[in-house]
N, C-alpha and C. Protein backbone atom coordinates (compact mmCIF):
# COMPACT_ATOMS: atom_id res chain seq x y z
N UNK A 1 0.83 -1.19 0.00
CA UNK A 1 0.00 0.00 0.00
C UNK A 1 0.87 1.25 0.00
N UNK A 2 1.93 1.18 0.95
CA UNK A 2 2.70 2.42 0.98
C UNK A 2 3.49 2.45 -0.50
N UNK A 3 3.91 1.65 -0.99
CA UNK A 3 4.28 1.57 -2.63
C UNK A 3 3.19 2.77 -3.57
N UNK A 4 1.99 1.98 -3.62
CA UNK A 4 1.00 2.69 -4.26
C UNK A 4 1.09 3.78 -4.00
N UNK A 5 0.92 4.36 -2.65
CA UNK A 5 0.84 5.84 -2.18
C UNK A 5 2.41 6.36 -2.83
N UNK A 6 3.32 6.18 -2.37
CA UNK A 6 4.62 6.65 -2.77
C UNK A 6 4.61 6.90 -4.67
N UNK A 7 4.42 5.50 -5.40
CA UNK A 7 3.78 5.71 -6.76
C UNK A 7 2.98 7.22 -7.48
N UNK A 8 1.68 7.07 -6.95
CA UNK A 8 0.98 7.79 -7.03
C UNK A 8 1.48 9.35 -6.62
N UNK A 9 2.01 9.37 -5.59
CA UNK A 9 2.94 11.25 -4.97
C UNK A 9 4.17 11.56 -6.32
N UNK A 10 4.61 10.34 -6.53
CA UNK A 10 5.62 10.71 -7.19
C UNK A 10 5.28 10.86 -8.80
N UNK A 11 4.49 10.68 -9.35
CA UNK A 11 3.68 10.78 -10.46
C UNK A 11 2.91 12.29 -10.33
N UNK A 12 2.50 12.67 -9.62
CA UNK A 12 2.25 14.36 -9.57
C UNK A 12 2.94 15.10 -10.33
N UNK A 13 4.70 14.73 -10.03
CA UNK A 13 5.59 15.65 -10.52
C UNK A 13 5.85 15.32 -11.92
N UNK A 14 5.53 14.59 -12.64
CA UNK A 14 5.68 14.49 -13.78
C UNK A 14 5.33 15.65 -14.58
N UNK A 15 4.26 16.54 -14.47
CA UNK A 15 3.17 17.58 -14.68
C UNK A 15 3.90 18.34 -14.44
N UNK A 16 5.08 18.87 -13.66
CA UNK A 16 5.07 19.80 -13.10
C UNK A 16 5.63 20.80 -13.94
N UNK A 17 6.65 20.83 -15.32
CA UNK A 17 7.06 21.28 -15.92
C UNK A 17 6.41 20.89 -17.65
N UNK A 18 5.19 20.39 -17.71
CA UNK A 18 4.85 20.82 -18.74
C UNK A 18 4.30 21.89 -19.30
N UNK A 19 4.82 21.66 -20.56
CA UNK A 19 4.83 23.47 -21.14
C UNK A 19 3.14 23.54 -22.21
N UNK A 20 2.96 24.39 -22.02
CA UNK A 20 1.67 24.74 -22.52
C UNK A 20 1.50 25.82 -23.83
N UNK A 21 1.06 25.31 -24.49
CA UNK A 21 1.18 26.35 -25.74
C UNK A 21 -0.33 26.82 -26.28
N UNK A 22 -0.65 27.97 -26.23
CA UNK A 22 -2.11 28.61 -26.13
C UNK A 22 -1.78 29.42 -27.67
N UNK A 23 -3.18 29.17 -28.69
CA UNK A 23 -2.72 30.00 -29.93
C UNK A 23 -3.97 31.13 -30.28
N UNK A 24 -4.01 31.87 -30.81
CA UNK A 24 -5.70 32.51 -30.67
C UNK A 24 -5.49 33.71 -31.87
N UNK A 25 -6.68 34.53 -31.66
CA UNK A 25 -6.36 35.77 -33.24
C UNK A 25 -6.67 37.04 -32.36
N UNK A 26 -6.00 37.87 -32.55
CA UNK A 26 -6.29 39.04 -32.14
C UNK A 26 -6.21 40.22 -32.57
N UNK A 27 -6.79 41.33 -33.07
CA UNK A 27 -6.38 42.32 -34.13
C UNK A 27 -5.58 41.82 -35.43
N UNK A 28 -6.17 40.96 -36.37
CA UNK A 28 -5.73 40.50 -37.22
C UNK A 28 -4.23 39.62 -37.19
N UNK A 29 -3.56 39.59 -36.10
CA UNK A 29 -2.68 39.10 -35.80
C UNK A 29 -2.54 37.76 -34.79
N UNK A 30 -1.70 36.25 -35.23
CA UNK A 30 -1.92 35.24 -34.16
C UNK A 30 -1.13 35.53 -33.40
N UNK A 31 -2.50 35.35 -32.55
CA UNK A 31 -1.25 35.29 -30.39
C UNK A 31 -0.79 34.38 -30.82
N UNK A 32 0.13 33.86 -29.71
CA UNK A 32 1.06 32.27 -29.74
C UNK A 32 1.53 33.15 -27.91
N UNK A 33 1.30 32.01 -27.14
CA UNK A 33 1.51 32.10 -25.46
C UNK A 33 1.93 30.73 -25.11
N UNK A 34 3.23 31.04 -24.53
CA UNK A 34 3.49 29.81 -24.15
C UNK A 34 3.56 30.02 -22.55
N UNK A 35 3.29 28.78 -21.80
CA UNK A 35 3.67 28.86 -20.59
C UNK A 35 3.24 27.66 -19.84
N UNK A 36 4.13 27.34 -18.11
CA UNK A 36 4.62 26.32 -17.96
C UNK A 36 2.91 25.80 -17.12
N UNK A 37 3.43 25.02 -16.58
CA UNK A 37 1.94 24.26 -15.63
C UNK A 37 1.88 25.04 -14.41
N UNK A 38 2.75 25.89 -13.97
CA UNK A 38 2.66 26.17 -12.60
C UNK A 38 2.53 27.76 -12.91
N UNK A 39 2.22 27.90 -14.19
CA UNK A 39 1.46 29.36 -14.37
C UNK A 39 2.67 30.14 -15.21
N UNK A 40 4.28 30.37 -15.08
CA UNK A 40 5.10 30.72 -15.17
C UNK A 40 5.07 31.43 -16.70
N UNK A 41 5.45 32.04 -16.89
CA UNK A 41 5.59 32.04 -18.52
C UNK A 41 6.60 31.69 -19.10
N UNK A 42 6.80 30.64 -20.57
CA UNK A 42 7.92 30.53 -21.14
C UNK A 42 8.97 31.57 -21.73
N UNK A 43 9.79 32.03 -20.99
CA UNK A 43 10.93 33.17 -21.67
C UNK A 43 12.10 32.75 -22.71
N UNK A 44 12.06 33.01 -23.64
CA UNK A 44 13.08 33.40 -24.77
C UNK A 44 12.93 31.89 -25.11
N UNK A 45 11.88 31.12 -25.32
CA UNK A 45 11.57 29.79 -25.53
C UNK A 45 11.65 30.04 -27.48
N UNK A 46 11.49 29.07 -28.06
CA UNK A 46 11.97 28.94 -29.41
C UNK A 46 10.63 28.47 -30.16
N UNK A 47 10.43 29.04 -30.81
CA UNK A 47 8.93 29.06 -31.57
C UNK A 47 9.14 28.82 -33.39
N UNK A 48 8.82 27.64 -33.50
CA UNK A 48 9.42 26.78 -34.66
C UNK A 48 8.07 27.29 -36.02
N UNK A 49 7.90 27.38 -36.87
CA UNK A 49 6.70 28.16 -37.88
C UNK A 49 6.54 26.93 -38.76
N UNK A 50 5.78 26.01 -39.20
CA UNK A 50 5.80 25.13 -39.71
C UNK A 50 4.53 25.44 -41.01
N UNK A 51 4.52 25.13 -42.30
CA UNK A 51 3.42 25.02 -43.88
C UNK A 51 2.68 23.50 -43.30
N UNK A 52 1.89 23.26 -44.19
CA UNK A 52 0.62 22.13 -44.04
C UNK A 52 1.86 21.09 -44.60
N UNK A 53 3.01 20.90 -45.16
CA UNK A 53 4.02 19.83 -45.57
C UNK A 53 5.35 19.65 -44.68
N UNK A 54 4.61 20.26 -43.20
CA UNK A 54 5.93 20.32 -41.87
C UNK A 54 7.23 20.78 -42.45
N UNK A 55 7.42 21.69 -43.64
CA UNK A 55 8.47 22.58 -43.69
C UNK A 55 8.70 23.43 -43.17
N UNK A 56 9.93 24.35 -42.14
CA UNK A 56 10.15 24.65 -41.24
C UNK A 56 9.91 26.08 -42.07
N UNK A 57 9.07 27.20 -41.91
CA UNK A 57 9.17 28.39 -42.21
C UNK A 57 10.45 29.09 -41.89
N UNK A 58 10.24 29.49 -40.20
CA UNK A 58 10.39 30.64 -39.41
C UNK A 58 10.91 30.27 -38.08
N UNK A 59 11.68 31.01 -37.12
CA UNK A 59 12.01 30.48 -36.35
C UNK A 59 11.60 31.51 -35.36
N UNK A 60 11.41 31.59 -34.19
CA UNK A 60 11.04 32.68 -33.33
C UNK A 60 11.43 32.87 -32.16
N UNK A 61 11.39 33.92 -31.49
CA UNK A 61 11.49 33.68 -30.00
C UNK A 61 10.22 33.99 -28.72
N UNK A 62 10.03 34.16 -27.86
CA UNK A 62 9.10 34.28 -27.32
C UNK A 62 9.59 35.64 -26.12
N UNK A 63 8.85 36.50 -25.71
CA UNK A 63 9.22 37.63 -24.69
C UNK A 63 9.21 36.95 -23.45
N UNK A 64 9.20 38.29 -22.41
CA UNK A 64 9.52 37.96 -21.15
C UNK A 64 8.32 37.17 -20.41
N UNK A 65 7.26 37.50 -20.97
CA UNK A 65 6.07 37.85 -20.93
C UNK A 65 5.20 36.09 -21.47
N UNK A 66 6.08 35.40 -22.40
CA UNK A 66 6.15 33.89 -22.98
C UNK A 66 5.36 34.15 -24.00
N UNK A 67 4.97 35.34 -25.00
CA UNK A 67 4.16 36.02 -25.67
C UNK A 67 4.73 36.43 -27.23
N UNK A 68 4.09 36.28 -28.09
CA UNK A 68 4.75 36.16 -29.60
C UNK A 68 3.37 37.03 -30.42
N UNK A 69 3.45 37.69 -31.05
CA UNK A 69 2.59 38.30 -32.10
C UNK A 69 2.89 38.42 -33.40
N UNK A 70 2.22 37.86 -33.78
CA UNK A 70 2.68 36.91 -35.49
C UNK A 70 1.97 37.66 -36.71
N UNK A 71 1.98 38.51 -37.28
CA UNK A 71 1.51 39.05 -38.41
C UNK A 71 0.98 38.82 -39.96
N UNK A 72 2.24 37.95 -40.08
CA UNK A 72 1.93 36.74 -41.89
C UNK A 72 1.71 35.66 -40.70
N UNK A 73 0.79 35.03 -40.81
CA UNK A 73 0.55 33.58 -40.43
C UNK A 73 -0.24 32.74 -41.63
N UNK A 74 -0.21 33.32 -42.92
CA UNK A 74 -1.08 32.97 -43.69
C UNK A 74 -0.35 31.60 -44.37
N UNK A 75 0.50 31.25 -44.33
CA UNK A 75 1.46 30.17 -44.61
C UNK A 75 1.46 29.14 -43.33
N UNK A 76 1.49 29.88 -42.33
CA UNK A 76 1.59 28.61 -40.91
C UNK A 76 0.42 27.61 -40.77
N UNK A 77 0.81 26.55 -40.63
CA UNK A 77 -0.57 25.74 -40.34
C UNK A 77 -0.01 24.79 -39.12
N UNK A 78 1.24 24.68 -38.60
CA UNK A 78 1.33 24.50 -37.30
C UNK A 78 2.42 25.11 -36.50
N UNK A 79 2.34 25.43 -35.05
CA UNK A 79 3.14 25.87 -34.49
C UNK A 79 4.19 24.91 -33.23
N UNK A 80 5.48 25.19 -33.01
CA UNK A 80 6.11 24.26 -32.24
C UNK A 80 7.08 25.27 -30.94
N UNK A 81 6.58 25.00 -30.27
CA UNK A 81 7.25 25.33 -28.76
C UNK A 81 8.24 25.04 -28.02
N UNK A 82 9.91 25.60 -27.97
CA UNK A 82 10.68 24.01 -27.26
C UNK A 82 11.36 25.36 -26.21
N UNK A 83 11.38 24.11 -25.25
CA UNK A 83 11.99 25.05 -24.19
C UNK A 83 12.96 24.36 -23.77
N UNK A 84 13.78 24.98 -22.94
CA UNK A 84 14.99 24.26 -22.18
C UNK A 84 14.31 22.82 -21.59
N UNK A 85 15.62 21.96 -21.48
CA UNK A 85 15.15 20.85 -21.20
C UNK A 85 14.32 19.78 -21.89
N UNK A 86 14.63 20.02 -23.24
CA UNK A 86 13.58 18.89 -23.89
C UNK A 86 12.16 19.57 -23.54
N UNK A 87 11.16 19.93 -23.22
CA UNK A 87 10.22 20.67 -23.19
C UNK A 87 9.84 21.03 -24.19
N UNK A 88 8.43 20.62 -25.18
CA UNK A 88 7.95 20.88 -26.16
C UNK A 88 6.50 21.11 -26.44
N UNK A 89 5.92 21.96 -26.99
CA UNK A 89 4.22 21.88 -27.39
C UNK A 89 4.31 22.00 -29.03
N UNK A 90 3.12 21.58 -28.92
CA UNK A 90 2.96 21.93 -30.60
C UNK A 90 1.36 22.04 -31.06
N UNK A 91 0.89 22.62 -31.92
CA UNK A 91 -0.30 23.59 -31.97
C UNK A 91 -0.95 24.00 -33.38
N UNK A 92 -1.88 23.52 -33.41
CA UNK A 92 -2.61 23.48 -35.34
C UNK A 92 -3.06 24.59 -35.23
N UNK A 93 -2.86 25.61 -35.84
CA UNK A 93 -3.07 26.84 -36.29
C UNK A 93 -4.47 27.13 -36.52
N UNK A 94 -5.28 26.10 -37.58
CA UNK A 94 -6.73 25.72 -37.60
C UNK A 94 -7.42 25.98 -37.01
N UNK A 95 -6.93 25.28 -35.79
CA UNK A 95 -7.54 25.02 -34.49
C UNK A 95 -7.87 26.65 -34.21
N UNK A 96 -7.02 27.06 -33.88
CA UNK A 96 -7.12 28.75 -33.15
C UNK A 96 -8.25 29.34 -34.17
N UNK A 97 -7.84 29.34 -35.30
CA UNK A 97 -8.88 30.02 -36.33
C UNK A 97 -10.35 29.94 -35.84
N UNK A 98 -10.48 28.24 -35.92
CA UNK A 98 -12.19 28.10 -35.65
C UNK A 98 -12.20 28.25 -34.92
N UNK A 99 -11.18 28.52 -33.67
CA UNK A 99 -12.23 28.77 -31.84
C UNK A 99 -12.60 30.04 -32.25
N UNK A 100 -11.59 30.93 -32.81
CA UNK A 100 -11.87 32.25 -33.07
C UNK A 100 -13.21 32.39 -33.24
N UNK A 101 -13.30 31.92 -34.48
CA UNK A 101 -14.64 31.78 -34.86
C UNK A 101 -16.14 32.01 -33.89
N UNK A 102 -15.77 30.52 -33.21
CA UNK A 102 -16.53 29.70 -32.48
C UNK A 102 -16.86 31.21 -31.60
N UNK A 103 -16.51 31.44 -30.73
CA UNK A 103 -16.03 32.78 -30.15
C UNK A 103 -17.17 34.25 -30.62
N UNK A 104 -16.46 34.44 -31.67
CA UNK A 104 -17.57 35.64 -32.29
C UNK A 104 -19.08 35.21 -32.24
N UNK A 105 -18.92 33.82 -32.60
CA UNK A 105 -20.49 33.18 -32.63
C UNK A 105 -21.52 33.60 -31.69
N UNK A 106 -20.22 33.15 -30.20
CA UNK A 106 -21.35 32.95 -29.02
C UNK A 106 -21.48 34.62 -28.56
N UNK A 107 -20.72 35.32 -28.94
CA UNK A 107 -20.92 37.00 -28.22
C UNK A 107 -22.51 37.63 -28.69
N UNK A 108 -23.14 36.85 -29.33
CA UNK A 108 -24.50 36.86 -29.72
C UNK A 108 -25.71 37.26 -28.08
N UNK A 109 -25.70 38.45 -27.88
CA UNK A 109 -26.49 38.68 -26.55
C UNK A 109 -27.56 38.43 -26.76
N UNK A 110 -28.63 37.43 -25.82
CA UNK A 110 -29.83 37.49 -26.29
C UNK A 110 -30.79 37.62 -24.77
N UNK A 111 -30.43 39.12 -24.58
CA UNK A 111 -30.75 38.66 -23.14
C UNK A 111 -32.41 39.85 -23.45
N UNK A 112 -33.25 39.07 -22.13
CA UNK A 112 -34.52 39.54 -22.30
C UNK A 112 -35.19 40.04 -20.93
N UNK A 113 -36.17 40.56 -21.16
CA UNK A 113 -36.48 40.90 -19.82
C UNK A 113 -37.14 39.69 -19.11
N UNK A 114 -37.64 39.09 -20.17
CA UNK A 114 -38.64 38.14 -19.02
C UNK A 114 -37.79 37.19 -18.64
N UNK A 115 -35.86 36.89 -19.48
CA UNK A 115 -35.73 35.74 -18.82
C UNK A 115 -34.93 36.53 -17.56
N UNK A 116 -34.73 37.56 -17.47
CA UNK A 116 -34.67 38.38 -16.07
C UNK A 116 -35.00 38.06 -15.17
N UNK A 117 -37.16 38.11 -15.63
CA UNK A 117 -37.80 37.93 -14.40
C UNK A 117 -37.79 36.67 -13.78
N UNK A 118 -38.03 35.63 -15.18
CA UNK A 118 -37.69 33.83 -14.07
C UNK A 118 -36.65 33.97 -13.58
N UNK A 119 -35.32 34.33 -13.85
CA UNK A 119 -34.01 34.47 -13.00
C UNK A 119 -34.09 34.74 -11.31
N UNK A 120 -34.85 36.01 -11.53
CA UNK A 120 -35.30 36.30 -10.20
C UNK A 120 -36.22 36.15 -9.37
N UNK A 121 -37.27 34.83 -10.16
CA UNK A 121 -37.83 34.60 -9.41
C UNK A 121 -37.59 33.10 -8.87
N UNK A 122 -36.82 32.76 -9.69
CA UNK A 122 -35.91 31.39 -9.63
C UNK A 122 -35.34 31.67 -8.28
N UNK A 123 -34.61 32.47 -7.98
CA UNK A 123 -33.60 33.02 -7.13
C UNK A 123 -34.20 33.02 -5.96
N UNK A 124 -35.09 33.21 -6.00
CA UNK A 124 -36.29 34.14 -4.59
C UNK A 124 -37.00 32.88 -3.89
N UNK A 125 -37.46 31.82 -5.06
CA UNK A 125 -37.71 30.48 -4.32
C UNK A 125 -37.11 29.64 -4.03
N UNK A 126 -35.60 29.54 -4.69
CA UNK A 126 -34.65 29.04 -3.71
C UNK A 126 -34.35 29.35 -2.52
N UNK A 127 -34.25 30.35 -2.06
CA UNK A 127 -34.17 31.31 -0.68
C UNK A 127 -35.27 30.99 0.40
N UNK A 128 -36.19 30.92 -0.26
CA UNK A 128 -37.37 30.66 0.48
C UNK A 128 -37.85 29.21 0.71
N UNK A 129 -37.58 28.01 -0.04
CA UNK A 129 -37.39 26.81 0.03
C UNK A 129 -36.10 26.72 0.90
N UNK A 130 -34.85 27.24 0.72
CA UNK A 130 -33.71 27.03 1.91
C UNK A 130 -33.96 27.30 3.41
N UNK A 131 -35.13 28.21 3.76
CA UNK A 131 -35.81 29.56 4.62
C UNK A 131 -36.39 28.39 5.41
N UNK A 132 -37.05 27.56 4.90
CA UNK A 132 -38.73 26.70 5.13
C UNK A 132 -37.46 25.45 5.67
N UNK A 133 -36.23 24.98 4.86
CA UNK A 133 -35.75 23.57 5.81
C UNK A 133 -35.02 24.24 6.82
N UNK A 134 -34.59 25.21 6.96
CA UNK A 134 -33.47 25.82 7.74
C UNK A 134 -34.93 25.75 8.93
N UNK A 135 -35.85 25.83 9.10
CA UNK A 135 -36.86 25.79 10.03
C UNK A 135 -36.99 24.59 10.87
C-alpha cells in the first residue's frame, strides 16, 4: 500500500514542468503564449513556424512575458514550442482560427427581460425553500 501511495505522490511531478502552448487571433494578428503548468511564462523559448508539408518556415522567439505576435501567419498551419530541457508543445493553427470563430459566434447577446424575471424569481424560491428547511 505504501508503494502505491509513494507511486501515485511521485507521479504528480511528472506535470510539473509541462509546457503549454495557447494559440488565438487578435487584431488580425496570431497570439502564440506559451507557458509552464505552474502558471510561469515561457521566456526566450523557441517558436518553430511550420506550412501544411511540416516545412520549417520561421524560427522565433518568445518575450519575457512567454508572448509572440505573429503578423503573416497565412502560410503557418502548425506551431512548435521548445523550451529548455527537452520541453515541447505543438499547436494546429486551424484550431485557433475556428475557436476564433466559435467565439464571435457565441458574443450573440440574447438577453430579455422576461428571462430576467424567471431568473429572479428562480432566485427568490430558492431562498425561500432554503428559509422553510433551515426551520
Amino acid at each position: 500500500m505504501r508503494i502505491v501511495l509513494f507511486l501515485c505522490f511521485l507521479s504528480l511531478s511528472l506535470f510539473a514542468h509541462k509546457l503549454n502552448l495557447f494559440l488565438d487571433y487578435e487584431d488580425d494578428n496570431l497570439y502564440i503564449y506559451t507557458y509552464f503548468n505552474s502558471g510561469t511564462p515561457c521566456k526566450d523559448c523557441k517558436i518553430e513556424l511550420f506550412d501544411s508539408k511540416e516545412t520549417l518556415l520561421k524560427t522565433l522567439k518568445t518575450d519575457d512575458k512567454g508572448e509572440y505576435f505573429l503578423k503573416d501567419y497565412e502560410k503557418v498551419s502548425y506551431v512548435k514550442v521548445e523550451a529548455l530541457g527537452g520541453h515541447s508543445a505543438k499547436g494546429k493553427v486551424d484550431n485557433a482560427f475556428k475557436n476564433a470563430k466559435d467565439k464571435k459566434a457565441e458574443i450573440k447577446s440574447e438577453s430579455s427581460v422576461l428571462q430576467s424575471i424567471i431568473a429572479l424569481a428562480l432566485i427568490i424560491l430558492i431562498f425561500i425553500g432554503l428559509k422553510r428547511i433551515k426551520k
